[in-house]
PDB file of N, CA and C in Angstrom:
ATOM      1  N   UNK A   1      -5.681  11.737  -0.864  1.00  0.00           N
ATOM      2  CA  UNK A   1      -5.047  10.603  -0.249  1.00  0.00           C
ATOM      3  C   UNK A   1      -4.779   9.507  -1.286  1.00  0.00           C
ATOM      4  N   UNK A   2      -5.642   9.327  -2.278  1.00  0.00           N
ATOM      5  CA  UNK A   2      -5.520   8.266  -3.168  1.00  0.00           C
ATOM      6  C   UNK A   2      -4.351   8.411  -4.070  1.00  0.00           C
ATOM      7  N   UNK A   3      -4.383  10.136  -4.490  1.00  0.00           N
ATOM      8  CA  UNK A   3      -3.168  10.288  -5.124  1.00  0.00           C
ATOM      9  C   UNK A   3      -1.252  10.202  -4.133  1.00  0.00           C
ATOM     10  N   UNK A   4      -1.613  10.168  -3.174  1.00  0.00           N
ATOM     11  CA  UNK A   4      -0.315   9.838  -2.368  1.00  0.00           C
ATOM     12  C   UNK A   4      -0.409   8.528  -1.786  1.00  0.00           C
ATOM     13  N   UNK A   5      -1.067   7.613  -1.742  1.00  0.00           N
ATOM     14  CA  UNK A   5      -1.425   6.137  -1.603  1.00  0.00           C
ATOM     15  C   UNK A   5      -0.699   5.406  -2.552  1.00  0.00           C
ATOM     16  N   UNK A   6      -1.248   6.332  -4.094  1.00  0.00           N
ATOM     17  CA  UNK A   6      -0.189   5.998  -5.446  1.00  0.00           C
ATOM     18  C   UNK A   6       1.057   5.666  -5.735  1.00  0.00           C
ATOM     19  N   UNK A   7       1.722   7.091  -5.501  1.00  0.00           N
ATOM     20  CA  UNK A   7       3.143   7.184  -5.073  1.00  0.00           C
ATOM     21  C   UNK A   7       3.679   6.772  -4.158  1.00  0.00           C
ATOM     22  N   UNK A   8       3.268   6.326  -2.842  1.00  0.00           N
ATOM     23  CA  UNK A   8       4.216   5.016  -1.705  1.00  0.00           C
ATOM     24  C   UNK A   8       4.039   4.105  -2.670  1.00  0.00           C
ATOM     25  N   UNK A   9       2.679   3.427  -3.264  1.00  0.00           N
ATOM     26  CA  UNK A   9       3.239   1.848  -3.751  1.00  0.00           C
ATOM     27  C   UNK A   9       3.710   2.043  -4.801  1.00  0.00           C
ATOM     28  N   UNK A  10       3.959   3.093  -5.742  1.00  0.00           N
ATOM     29  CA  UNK A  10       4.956   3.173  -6.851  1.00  0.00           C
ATOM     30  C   UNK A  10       6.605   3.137  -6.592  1.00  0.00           C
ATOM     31  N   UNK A  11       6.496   3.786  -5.195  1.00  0.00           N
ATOM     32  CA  UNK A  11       8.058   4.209  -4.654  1.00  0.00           C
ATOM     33  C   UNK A  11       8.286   2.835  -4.431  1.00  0.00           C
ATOM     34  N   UNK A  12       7.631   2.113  -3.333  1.00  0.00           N
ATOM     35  CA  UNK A  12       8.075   1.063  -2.442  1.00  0.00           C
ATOM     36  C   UNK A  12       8.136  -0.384  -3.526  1.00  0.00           C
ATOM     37  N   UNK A  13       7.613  -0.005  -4.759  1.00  0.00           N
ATOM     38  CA  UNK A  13       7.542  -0.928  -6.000  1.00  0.00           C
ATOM     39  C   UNK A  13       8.771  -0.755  -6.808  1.00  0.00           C
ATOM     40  N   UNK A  14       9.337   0.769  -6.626  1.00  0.00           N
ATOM     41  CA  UNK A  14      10.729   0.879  -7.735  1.00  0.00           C
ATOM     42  C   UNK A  14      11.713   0.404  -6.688  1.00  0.00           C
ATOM     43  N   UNK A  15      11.905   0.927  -5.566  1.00  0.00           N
ATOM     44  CA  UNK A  15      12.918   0.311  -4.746  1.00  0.00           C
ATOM     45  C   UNK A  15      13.495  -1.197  -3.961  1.00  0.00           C
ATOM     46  N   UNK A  16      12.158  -1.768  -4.297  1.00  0.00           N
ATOM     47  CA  UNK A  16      12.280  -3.278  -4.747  1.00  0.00           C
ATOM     48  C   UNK A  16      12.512  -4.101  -5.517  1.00  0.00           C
ATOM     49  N   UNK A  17      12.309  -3.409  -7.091  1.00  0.00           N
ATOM     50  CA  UNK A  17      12.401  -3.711  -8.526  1.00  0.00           C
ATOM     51  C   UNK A  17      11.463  -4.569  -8.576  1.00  0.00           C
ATOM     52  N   UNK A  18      10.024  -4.130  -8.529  1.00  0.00           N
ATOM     53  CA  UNK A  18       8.793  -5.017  -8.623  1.00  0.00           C
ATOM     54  C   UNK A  18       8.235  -3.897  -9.751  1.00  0.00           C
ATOM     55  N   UNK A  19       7.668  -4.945 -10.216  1.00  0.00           N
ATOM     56  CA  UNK A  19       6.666  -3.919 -11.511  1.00  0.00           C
ATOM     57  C   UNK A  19       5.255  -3.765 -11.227  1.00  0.00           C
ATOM     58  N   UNK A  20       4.820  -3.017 -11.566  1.00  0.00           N
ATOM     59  CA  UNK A  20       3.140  -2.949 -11.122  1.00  0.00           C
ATOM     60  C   UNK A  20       2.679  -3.046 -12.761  1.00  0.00           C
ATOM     61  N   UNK A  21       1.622  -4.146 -12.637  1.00  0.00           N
ATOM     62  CA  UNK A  21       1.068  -4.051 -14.140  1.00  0.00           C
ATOM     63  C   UNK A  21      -0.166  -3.636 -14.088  1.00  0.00           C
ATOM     64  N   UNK A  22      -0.651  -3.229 -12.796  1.00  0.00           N
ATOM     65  CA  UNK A  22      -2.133  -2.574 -12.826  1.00  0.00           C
ATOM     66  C   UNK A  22      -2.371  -2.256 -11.200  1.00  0.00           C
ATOM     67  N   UNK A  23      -2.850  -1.569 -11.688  1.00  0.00           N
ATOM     68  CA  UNK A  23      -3.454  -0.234  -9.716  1.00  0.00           C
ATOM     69  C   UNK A  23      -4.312   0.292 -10.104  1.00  0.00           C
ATOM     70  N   UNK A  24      -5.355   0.056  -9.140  1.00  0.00           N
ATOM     71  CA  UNK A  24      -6.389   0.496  -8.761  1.00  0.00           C
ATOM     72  C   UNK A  24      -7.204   0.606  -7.256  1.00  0.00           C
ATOM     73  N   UNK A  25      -7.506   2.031  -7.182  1.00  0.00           N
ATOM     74  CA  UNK A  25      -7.890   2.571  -6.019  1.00  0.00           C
ATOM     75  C   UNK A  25      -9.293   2.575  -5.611  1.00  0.00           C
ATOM     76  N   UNK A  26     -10.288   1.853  -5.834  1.00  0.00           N
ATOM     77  CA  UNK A  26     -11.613   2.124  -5.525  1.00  0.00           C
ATOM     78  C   UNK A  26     -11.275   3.144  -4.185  1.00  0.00           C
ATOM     79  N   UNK A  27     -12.909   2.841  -3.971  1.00  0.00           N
ATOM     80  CA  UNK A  27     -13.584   3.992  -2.679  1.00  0.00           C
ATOM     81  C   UNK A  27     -12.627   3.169  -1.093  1.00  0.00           C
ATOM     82  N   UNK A  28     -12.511   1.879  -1.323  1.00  0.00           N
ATOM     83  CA  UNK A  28     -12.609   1.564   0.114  1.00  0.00           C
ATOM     84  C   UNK A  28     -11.839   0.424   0.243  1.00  0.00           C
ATOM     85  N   UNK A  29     -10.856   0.145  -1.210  1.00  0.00           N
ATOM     86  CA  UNK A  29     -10.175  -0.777  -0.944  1.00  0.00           C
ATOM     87  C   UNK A  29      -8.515  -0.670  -2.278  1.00  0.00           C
ATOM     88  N   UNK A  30      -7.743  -1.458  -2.717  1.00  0.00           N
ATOM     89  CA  UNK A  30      -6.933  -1.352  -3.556  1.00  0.00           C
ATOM     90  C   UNK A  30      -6.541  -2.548  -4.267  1.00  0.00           C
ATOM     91  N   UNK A  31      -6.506  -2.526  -5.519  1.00  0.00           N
ATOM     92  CA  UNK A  31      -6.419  -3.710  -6.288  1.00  0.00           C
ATOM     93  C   UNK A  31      -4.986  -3.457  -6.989  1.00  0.00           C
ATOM     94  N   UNK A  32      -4.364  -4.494  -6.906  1.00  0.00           N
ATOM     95  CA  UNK A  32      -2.925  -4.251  -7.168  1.00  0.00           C
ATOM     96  C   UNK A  32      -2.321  -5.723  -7.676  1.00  0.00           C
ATOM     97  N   UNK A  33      -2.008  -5.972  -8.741  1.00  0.00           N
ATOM     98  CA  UNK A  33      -1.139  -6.651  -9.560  1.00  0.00           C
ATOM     99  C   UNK A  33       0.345  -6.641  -9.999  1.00  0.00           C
ATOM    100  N   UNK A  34       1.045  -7.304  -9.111  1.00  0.00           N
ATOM    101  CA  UNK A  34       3.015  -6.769  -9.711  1.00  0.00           C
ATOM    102  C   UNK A  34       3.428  -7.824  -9.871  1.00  0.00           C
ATOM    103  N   UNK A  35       4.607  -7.650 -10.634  1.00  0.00           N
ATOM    104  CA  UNK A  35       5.745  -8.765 -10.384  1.00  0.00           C
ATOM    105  C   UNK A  35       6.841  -8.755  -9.562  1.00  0.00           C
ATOM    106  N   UNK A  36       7.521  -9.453  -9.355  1.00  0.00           N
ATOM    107  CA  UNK A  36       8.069  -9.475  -8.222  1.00  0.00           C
ATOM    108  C   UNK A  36       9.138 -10.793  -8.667  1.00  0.00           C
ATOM    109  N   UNK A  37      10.283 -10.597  -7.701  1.00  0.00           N
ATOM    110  CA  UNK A  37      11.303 -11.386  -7.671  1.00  0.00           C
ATOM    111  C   UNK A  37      10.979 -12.925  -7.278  1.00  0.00           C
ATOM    112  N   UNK A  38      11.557 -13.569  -8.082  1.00  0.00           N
ATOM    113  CA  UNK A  38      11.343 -14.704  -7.357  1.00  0.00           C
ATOM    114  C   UNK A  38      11.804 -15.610  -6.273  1.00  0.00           C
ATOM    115  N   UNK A  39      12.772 -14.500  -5.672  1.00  0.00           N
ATOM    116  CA  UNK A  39      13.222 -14.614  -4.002  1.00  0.00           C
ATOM    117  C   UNK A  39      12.300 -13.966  -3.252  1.00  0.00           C
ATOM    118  N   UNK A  40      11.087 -13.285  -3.354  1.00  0.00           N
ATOM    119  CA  UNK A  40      10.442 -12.187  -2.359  1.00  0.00           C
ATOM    120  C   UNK A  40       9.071 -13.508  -2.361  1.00  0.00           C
ATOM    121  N   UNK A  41       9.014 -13.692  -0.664  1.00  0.00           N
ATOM    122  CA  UNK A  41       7.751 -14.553  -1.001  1.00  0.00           C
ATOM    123  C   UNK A  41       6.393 -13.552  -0.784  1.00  0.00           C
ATOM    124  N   UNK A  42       5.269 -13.880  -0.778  1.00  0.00           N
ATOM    125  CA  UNK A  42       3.856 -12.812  -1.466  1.00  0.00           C
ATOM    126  C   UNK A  42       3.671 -12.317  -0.334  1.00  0.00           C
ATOM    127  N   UNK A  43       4.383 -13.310   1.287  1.00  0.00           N
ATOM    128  CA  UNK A  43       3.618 -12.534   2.459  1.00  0.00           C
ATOM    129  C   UNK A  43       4.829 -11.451   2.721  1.00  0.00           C
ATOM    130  N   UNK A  44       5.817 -11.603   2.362  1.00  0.00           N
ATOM    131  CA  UNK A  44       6.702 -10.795   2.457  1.00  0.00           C
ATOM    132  C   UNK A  44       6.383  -9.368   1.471  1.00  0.00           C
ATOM    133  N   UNK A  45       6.070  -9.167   0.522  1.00  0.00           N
ATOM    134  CA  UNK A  45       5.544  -8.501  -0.623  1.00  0.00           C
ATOM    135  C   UNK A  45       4.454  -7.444   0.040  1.00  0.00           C
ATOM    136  N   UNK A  46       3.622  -8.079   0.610  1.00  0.00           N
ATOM    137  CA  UNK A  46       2.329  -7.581   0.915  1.00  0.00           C
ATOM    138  C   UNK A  46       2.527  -6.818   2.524  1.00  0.00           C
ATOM    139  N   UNK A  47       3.289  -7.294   3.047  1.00  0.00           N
ATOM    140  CA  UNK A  47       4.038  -6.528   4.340  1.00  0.00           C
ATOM    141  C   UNK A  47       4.234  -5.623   4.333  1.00  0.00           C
ATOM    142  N   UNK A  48       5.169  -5.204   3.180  1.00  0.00           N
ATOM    143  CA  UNK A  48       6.267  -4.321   3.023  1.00  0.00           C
ATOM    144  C   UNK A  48       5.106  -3.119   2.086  1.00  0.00           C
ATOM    145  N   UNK A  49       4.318  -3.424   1.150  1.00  0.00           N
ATOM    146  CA  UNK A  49       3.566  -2.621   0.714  1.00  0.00           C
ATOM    147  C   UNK A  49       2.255  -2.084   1.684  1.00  0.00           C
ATOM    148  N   UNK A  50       1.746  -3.106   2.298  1.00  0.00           N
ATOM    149  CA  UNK A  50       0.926  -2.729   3.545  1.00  0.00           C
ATOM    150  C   UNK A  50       1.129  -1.631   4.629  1.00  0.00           C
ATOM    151  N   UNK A  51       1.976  -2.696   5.177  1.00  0.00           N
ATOM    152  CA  UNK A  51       2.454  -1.585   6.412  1.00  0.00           C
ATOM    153  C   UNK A  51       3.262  -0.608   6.196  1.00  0.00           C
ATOM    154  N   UNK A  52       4.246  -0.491   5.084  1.00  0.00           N
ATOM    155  CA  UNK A  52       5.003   0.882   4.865  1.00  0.00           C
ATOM    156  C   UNK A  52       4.059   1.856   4.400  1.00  0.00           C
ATOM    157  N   UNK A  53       3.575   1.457   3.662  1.00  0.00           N
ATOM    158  CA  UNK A  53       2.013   2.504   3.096  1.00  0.00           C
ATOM    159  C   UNK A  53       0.638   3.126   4.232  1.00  0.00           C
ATOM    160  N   UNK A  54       0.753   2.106   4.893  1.00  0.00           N
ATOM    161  CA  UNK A  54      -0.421   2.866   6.013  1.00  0.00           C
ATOM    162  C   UNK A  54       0.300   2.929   7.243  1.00  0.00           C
ATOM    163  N   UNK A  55       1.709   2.743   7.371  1.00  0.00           N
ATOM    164  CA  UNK A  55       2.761   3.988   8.248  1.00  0.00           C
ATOM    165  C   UNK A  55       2.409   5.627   7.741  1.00  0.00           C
ATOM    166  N   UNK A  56       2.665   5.282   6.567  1.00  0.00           N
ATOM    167  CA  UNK A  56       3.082   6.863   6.155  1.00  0.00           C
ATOM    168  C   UNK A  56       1.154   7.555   6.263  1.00  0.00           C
ATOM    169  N   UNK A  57       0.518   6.685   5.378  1.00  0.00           N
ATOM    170  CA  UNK A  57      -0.475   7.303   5.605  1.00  0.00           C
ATOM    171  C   UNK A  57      -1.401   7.668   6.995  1.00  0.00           C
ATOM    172  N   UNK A  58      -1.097   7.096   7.454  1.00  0.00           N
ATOM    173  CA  UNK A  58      -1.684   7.262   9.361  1.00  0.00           C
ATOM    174  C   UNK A  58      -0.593   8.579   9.847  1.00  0.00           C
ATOM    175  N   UNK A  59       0.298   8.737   9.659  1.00  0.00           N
ATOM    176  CA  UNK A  59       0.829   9.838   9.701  1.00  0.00           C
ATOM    177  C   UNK A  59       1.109  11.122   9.419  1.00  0.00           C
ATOM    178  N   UNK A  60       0.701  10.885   7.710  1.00  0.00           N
ATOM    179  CA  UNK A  60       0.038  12.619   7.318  1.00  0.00           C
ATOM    180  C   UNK A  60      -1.152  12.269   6.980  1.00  0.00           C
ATOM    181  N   UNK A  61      -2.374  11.819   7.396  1.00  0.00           N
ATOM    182  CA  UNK A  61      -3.617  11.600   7.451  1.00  0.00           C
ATOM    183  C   UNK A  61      -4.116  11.537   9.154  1.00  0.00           C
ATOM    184  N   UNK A  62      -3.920  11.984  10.293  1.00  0.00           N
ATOM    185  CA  UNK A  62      -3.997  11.548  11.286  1.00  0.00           C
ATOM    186  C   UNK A  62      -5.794  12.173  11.588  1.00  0.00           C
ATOM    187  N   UNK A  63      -6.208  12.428  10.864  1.00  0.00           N
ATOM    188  CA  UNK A  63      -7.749  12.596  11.137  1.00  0.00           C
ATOM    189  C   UNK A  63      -8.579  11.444  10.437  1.00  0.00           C
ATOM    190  N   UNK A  64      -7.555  10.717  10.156  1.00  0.00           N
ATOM    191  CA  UNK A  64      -8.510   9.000   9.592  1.00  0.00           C
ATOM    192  C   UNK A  64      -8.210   8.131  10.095  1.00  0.00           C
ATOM    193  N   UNK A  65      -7.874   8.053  11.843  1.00  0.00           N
ATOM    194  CA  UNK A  65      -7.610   7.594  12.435  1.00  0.00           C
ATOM    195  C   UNK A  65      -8.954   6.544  12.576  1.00  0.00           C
ATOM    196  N   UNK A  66      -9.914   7.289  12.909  1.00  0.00           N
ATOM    197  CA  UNK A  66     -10.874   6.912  13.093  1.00  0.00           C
ATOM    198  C   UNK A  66     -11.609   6.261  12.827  1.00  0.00           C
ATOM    199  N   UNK A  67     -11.603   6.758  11.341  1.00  0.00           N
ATOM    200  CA  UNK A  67     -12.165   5.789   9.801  1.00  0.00           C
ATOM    201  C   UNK A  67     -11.110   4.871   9.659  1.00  0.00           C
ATOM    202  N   UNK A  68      -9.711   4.594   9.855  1.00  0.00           N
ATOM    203  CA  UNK A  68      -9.285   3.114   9.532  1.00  0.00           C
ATOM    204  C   UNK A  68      -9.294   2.376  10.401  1.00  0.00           C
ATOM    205  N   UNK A  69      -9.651   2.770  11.748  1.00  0.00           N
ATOM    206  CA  UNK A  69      -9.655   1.577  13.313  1.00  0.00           C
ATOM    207  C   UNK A  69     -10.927   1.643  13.269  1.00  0.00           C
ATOM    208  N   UNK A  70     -12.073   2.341  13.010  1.00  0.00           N
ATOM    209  CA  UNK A  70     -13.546   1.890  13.421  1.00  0.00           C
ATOM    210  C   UNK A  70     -14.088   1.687  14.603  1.00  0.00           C
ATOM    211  N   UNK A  71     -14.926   1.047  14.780  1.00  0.00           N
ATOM    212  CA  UNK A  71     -15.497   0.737  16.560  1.00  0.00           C
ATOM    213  C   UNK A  71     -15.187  -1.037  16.379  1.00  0.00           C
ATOM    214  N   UNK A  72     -14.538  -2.236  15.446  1.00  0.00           N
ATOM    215  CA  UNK A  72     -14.390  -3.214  15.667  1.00  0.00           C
ATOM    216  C   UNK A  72     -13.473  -3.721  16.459  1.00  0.00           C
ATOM    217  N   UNK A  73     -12.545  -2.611  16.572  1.00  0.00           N
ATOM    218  CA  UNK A  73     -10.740  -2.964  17.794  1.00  0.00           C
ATOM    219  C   UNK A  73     -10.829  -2.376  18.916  1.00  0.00           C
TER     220      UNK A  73
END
């Protein structure tokens, strides 16, 4: 999963023309540094890498349903 986690925010990073100057995947979270246009504001940025990324992943991952909703929702 980490290695296809990779490639959405690499994709969803070239098709924006944002640069990534560092990624990293720990166990349980993602650390991510880009540049970015200076028309794209950060909540807009973080949207588009968020939710397009755990679209796709909730979708060919559907047995971590579980593990990303938890018993807190």
């Amino acid at each position: 999963m980490v290695i296809r986690l990779r490639q959405l925010l690499n994709e969803a990073c070239r098709i924006n023309r944002w640069w990534i100057s560092e990624l990293s995947i720990p166990e349980d979270h993602v650390h991510l540094i880009i540049q970015t246009k200076p028309s794209d504001s950060v909540a807009e940025v973080v949207q588009r890498l968020k939710g397009g990324s755990s679209r796709v992943i909730r979708k060919e991952y559907p047995e971590l349903e579980e593990f990303l909703w938890g018993d807190s929702f």
